[in-house]
PDB file of N, CA and C in Angstrom:
ATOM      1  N   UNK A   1     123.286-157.296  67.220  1.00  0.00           N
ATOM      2  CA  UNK A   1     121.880-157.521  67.022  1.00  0.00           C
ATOM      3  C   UNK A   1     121.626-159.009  67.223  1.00  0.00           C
ATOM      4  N   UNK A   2     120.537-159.235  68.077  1.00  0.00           N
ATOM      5  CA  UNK A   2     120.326-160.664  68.045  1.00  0.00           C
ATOM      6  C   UNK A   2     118.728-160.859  67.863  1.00  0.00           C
ATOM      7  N   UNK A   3     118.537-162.081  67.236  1.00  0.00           N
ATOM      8  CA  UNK A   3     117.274-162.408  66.811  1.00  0.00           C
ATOM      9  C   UNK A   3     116.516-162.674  67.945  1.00  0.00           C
ATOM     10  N   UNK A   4     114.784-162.092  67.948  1.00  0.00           N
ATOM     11  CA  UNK A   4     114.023-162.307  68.784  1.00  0.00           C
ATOM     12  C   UNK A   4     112.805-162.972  68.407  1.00  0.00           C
ATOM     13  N   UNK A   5     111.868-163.689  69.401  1.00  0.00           N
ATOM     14  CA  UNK A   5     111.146-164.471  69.100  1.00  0.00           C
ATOM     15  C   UNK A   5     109.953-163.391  68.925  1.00  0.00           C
ATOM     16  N   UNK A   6     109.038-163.737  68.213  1.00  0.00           N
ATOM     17  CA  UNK A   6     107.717-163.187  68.065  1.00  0.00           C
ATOM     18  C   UNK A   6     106.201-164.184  67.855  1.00  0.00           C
ATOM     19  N   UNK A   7     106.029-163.602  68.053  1.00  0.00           N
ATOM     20  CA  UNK A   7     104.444-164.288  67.360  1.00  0.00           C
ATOM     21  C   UNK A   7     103.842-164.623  66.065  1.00  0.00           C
ATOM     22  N   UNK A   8     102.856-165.640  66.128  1.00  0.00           N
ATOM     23  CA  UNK A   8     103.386-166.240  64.464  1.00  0.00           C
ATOM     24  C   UNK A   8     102.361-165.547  63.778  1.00  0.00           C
ATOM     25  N   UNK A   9     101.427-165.147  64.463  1.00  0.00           N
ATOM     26  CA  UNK A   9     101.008-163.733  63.410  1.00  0.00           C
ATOM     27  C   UNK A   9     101.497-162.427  63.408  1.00  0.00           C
ATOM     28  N   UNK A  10     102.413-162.158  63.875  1.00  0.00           N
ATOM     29  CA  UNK A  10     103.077-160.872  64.157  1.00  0.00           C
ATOM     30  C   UNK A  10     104.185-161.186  63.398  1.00  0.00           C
ATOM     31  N   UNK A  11     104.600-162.548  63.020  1.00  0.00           N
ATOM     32  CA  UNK A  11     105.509-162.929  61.897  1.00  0.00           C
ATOM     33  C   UNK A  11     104.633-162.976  60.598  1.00  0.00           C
ATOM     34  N   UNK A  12     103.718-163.162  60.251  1.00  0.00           N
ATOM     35  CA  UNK A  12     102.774-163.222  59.226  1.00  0.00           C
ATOM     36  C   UNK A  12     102.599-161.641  58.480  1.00  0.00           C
ATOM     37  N   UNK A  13     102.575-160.814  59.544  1.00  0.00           N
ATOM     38  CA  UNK A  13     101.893-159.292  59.290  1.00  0.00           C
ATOM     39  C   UNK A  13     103.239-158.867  58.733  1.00  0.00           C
ATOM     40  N   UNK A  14     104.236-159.025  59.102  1.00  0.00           N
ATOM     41  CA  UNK A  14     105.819-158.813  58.790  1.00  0.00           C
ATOM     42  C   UNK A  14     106.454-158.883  57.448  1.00  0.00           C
ATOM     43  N   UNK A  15     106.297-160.161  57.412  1.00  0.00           N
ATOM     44  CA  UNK A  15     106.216-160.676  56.126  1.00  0.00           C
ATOM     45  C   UNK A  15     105.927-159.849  55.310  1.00  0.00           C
ATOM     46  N   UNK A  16     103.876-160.390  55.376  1.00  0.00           N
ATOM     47  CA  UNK A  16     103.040-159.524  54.068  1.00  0.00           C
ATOM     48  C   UNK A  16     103.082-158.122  54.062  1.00  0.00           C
ATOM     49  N   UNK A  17     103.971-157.609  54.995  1.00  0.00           N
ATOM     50  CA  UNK A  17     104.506-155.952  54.954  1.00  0.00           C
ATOM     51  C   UNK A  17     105.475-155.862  54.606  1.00  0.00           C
ATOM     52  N   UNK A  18     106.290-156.521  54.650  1.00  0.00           N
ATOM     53  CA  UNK A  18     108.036-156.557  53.675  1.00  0.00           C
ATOM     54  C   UNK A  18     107.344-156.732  52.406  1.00  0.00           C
ATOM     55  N   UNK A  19     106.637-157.724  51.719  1.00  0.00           N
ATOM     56  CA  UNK A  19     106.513-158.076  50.846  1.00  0.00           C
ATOM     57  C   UNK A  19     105.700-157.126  49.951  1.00  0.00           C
ATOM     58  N   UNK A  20     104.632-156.406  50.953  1.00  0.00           N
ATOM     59  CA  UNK A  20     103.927-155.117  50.185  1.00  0.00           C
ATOM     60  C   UNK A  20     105.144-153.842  49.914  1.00  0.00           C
ATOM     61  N   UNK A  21     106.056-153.791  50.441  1.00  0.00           N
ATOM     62  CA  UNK A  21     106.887-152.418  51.050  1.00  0.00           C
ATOM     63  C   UNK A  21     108.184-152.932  49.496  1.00  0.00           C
ATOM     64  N   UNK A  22     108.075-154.070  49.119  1.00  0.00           N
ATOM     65  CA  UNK A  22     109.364-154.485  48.351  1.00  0.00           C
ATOM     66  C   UNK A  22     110.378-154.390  49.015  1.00  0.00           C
ATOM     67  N   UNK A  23     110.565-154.423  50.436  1.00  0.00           N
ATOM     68  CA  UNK A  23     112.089-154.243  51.275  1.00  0.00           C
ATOM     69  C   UNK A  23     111.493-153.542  52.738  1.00  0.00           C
ATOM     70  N   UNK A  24     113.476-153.347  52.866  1.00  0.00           N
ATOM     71  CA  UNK A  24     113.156-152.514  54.038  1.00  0.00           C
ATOM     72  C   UNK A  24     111.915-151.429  54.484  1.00  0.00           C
ATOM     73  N   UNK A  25     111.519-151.276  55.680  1.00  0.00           N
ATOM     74  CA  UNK A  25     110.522-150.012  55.948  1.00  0.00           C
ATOM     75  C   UNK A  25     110.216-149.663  57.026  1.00  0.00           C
ATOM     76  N   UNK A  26     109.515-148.583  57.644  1.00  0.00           N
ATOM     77  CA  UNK A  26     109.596-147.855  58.201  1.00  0.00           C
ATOM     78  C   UNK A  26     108.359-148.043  59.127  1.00  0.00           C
ATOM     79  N   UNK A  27     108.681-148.362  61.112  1.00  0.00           N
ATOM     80  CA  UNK A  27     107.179-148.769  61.918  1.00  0.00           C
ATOM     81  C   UNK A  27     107.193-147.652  62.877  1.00  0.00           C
ATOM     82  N   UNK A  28     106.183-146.888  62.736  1.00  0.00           N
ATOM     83  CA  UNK A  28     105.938-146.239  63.722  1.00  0.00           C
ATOM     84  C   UNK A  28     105.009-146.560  64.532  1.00  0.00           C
ATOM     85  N   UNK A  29     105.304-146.690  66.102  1.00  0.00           N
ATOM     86  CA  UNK A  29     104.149-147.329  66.927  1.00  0.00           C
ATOM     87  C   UNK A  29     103.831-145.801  68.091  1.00  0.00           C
ATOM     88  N   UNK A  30     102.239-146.180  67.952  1.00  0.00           N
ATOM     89  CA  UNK A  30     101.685-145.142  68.538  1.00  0.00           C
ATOM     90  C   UNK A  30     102.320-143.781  68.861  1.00  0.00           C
ATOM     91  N   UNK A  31     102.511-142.951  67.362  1.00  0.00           N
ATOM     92  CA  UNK A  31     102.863-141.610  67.169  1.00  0.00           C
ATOM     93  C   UNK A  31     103.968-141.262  67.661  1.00  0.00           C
ATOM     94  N   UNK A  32     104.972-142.190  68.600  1.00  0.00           N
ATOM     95  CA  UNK A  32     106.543-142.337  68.506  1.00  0.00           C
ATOM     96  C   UNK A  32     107.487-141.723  67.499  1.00  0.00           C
ATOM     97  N   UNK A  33     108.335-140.753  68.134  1.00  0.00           N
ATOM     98  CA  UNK A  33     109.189-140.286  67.312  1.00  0.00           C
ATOM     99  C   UNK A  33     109.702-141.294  66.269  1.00  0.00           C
ATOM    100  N   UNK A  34     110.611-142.040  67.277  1.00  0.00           N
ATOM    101  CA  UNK A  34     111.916-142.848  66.760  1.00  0.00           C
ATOM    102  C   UNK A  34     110.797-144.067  65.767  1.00  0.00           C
ATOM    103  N   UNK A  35     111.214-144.041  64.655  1.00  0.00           N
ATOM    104  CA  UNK A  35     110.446-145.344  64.112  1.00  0.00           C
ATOM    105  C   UNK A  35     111.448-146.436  64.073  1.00  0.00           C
ATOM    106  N   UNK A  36     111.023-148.014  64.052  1.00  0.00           N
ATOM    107  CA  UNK A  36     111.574-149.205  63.851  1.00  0.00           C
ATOM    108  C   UNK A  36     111.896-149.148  62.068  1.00  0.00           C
ATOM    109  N   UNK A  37     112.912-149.804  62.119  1.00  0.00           N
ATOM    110  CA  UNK A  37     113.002-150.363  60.698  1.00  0.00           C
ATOM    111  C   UNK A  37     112.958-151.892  60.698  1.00  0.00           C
ATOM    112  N   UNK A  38     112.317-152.211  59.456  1.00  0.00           N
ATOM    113  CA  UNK A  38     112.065-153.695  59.770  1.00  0.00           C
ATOM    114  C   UNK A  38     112.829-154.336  58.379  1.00  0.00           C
ATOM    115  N   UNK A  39     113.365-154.903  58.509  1.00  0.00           N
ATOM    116  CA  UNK A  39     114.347-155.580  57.197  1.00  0.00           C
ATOM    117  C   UNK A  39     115.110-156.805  57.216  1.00  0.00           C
ATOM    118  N   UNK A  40     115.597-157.476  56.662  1.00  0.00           N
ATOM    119  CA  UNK A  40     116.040-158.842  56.677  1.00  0.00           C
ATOM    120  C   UNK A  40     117.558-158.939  57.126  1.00  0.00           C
ATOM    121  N   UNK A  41     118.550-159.718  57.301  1.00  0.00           N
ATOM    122  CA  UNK A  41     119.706-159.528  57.393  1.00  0.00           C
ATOM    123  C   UNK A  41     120.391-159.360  56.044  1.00  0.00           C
ATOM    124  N   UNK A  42     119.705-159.846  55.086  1.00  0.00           N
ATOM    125  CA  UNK A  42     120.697-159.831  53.658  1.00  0.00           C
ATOM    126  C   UNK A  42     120.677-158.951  53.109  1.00  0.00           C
ATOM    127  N   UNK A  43     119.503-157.892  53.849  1.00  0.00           N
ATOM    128  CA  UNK A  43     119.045-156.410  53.022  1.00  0.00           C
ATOM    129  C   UNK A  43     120.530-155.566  53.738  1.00  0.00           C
ATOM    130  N   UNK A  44     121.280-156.116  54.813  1.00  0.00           N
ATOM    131  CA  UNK A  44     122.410-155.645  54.656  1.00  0.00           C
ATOM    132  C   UNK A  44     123.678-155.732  54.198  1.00  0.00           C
ATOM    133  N   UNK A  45     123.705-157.029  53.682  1.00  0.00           N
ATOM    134  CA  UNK A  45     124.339-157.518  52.740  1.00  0.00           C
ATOM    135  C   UNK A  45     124.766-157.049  51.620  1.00  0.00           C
ATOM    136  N   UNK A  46     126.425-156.335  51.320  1.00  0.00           N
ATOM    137  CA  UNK A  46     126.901-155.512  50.701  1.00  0.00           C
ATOM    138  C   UNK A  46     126.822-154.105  50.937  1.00  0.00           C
ATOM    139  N   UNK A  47     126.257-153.794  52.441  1.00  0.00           N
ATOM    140  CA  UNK A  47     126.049-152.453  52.208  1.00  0.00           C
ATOM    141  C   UNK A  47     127.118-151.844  53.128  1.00  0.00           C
ATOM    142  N   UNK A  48     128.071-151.234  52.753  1.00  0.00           N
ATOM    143  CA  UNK A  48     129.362-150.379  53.545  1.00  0.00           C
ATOM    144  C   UNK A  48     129.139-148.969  53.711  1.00  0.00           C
ATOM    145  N   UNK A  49     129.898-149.063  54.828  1.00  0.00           N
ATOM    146  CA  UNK A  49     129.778-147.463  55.831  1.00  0.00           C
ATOM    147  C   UNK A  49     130.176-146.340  54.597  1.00  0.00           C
ATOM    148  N   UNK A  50     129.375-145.710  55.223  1.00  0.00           N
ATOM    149  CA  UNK A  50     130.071-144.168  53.762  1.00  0.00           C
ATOM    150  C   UNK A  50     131.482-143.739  54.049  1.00  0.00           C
ATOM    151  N   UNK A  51     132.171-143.542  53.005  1.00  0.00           N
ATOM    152  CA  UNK A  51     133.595-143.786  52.918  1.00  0.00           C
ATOM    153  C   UNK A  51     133.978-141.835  53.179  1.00  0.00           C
ATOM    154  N   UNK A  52     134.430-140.991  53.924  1.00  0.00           N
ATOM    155  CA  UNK A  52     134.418-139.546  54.271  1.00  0.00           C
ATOM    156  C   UNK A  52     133.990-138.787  53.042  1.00  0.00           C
ATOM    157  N   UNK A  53     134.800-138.988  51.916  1.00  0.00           N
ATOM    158  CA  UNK A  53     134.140-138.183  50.732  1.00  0.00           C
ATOM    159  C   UNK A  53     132.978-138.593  50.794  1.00  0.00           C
ATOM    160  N   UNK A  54     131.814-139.152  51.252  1.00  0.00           N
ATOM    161  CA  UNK A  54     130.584-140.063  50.731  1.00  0.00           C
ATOM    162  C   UNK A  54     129.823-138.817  51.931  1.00  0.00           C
ATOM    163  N   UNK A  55     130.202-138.669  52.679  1.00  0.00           N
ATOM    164  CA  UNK A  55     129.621-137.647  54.183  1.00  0.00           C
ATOM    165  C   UNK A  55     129.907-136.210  53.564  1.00  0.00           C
ATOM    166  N   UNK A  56     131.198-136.044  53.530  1.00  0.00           N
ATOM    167  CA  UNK A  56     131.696-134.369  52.807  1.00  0.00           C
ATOM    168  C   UNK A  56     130.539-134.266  51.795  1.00  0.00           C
ATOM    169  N   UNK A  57     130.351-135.208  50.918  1.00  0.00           N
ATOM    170  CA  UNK A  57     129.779-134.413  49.754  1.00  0.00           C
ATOM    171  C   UNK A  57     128.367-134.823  50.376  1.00  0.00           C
ATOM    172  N   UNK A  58     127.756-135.547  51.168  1.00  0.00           N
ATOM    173  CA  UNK A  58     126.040-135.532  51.731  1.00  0.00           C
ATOM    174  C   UNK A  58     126.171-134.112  52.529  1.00  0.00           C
ATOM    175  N   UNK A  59     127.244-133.977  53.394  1.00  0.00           N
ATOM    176  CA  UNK A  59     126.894-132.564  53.959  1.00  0.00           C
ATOM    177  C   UNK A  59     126.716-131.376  53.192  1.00  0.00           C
ATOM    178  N   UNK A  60     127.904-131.153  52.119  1.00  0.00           N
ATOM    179  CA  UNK A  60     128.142-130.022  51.241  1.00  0.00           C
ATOM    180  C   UNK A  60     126.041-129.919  50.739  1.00  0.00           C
ATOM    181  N   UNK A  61     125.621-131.016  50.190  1.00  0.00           N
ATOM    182  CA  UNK A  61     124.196-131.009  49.273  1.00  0.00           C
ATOM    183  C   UNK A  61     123.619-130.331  50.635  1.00  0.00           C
ATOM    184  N   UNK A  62     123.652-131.352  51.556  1.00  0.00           N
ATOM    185  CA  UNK A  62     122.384-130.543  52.931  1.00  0.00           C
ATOM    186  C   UNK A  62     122.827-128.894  53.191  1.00  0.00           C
ATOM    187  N   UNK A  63     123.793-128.752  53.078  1.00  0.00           N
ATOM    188  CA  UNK A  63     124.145-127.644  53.398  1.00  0.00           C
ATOM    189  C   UNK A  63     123.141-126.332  52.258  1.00  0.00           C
ATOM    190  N   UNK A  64     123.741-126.880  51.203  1.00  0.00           N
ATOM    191  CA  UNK A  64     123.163-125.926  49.571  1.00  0.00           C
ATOM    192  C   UNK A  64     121.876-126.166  50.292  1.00  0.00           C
ATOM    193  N   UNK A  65     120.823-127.232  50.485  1.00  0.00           N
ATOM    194  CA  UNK A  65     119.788-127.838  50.458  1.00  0.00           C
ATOM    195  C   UNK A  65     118.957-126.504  51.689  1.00  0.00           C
ATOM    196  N   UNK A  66     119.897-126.185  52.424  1.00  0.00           N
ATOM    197  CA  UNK A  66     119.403-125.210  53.488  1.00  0.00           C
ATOM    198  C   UNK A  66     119.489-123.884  53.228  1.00  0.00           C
ATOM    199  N   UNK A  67     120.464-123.778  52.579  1.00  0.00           N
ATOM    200  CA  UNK A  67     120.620-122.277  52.767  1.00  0.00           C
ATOM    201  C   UNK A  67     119.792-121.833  51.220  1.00  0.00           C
ATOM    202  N   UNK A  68     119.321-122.573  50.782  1.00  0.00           N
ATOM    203  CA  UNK A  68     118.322-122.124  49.400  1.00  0.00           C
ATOM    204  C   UNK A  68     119.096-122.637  47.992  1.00  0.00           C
ATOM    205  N   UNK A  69     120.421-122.982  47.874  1.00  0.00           N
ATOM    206  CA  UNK A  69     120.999-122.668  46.526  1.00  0.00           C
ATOM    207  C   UNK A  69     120.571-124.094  45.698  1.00  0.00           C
ATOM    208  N   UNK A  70     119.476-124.534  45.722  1.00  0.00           N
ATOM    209  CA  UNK A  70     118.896-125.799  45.141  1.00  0.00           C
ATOM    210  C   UNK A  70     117.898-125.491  44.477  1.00  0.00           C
ATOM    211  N   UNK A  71     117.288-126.058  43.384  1.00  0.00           N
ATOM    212  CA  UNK A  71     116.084-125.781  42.993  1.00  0.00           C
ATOM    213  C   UNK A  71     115.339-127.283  42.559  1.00  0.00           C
ATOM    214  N   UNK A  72     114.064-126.707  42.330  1.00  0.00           N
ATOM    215  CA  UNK A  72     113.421-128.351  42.402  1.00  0.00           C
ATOM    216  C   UNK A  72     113.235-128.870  40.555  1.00  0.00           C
ATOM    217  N   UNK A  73     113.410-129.992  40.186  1.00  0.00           N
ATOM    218  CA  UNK A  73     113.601-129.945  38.687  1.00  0.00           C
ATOM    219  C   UNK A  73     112.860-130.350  37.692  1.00  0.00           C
ATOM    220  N   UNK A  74     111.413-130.644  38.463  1.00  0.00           N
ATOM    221  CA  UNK A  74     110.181-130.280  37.674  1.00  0.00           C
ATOM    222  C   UNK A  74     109.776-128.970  37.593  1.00  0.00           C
ATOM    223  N   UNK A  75     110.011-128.247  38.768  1.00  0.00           N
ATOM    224  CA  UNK A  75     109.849-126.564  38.159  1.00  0.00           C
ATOM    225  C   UNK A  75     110.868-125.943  37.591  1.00  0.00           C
ATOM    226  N   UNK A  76     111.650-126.192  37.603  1.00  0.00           N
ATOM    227  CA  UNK A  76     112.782-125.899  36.754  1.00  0.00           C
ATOM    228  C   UNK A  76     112.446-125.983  34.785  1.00  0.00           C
ATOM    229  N   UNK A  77     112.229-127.192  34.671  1.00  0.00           N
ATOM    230  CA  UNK A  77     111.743-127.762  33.315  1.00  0.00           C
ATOM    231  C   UNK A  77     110.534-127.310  32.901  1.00  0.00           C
ATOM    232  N   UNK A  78     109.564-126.643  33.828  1.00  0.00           N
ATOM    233  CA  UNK A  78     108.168-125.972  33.628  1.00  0.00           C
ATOM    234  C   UNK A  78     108.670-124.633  33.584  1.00  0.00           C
ATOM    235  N   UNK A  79     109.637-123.817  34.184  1.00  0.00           N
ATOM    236  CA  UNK A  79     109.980-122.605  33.541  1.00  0.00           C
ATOM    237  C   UNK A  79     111.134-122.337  31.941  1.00  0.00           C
ATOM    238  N   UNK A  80     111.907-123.388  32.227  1.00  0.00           N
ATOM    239  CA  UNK A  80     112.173-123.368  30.816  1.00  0.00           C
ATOM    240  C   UNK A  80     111.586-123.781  29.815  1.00  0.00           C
ATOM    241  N   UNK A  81     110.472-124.322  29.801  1.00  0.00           N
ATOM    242  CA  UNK A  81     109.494-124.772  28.733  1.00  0.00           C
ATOM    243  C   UNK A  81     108.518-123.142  28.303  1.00  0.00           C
ATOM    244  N   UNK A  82     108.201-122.928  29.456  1.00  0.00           N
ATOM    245  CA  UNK A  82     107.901-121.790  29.575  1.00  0.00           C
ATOM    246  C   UNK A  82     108.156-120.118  28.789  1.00  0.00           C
ATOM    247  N   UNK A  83     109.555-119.859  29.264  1.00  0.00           N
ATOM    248  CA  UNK A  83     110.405-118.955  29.059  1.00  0.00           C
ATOM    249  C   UNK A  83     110.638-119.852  27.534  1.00  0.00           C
ATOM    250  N   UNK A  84     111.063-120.931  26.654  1.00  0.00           N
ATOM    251  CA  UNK A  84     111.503-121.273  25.745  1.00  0.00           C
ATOM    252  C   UNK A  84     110.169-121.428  24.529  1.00  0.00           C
ATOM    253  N   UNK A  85     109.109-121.286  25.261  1.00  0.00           N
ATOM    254  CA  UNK A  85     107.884-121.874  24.243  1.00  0.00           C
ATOM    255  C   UNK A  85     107.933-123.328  24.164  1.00  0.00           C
ATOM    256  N   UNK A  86     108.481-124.394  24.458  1.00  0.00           N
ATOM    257  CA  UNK A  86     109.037-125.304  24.614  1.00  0.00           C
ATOM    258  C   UNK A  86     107.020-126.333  24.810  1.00  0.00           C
TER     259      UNK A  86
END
């Protein structure tokens, strides 16, 4: 990755959008799939590749996550309140 020049209000808007966003975030330009991420270099700072157990167990969740065996845990807590008188 190498740094590019921009415009100093297009550096301004950047900014006061990192700064509204509290961090990294997300640019979509004119209804474009792929969005930009816009973030600092230090926002990568400390952050390491997922280690295989870190993937095994994100796939195993997406997996449950698809085939139904998940439930959501505000409705969850609204039927046991429910069912409990709670």
């Amino acid at each position: 990755m190498s740094p590019q020049q921009v415009a100093e209000s297009t550096k301004f808007d950047l900014c006061n959008a990192y700064k509204a966003a509290r961090g990294p975030f997300a640019v979509s330009i004119d209804g474009q799939e792929d969005d930009f991420i816009v973030m600092r270099a230090s926002d990568l700072e400390g952050e390491f590749p997922l280690t295989d157990a870190e993937k095994s167990n994100l796939l195993a969740g997406y997996d449950d996550a698809v085939i139904g065996h998940v439930v959501d845990a505000r409705d969850m807590i609204a039927r046991m309140r429910c069912t409990y008188g709670l």
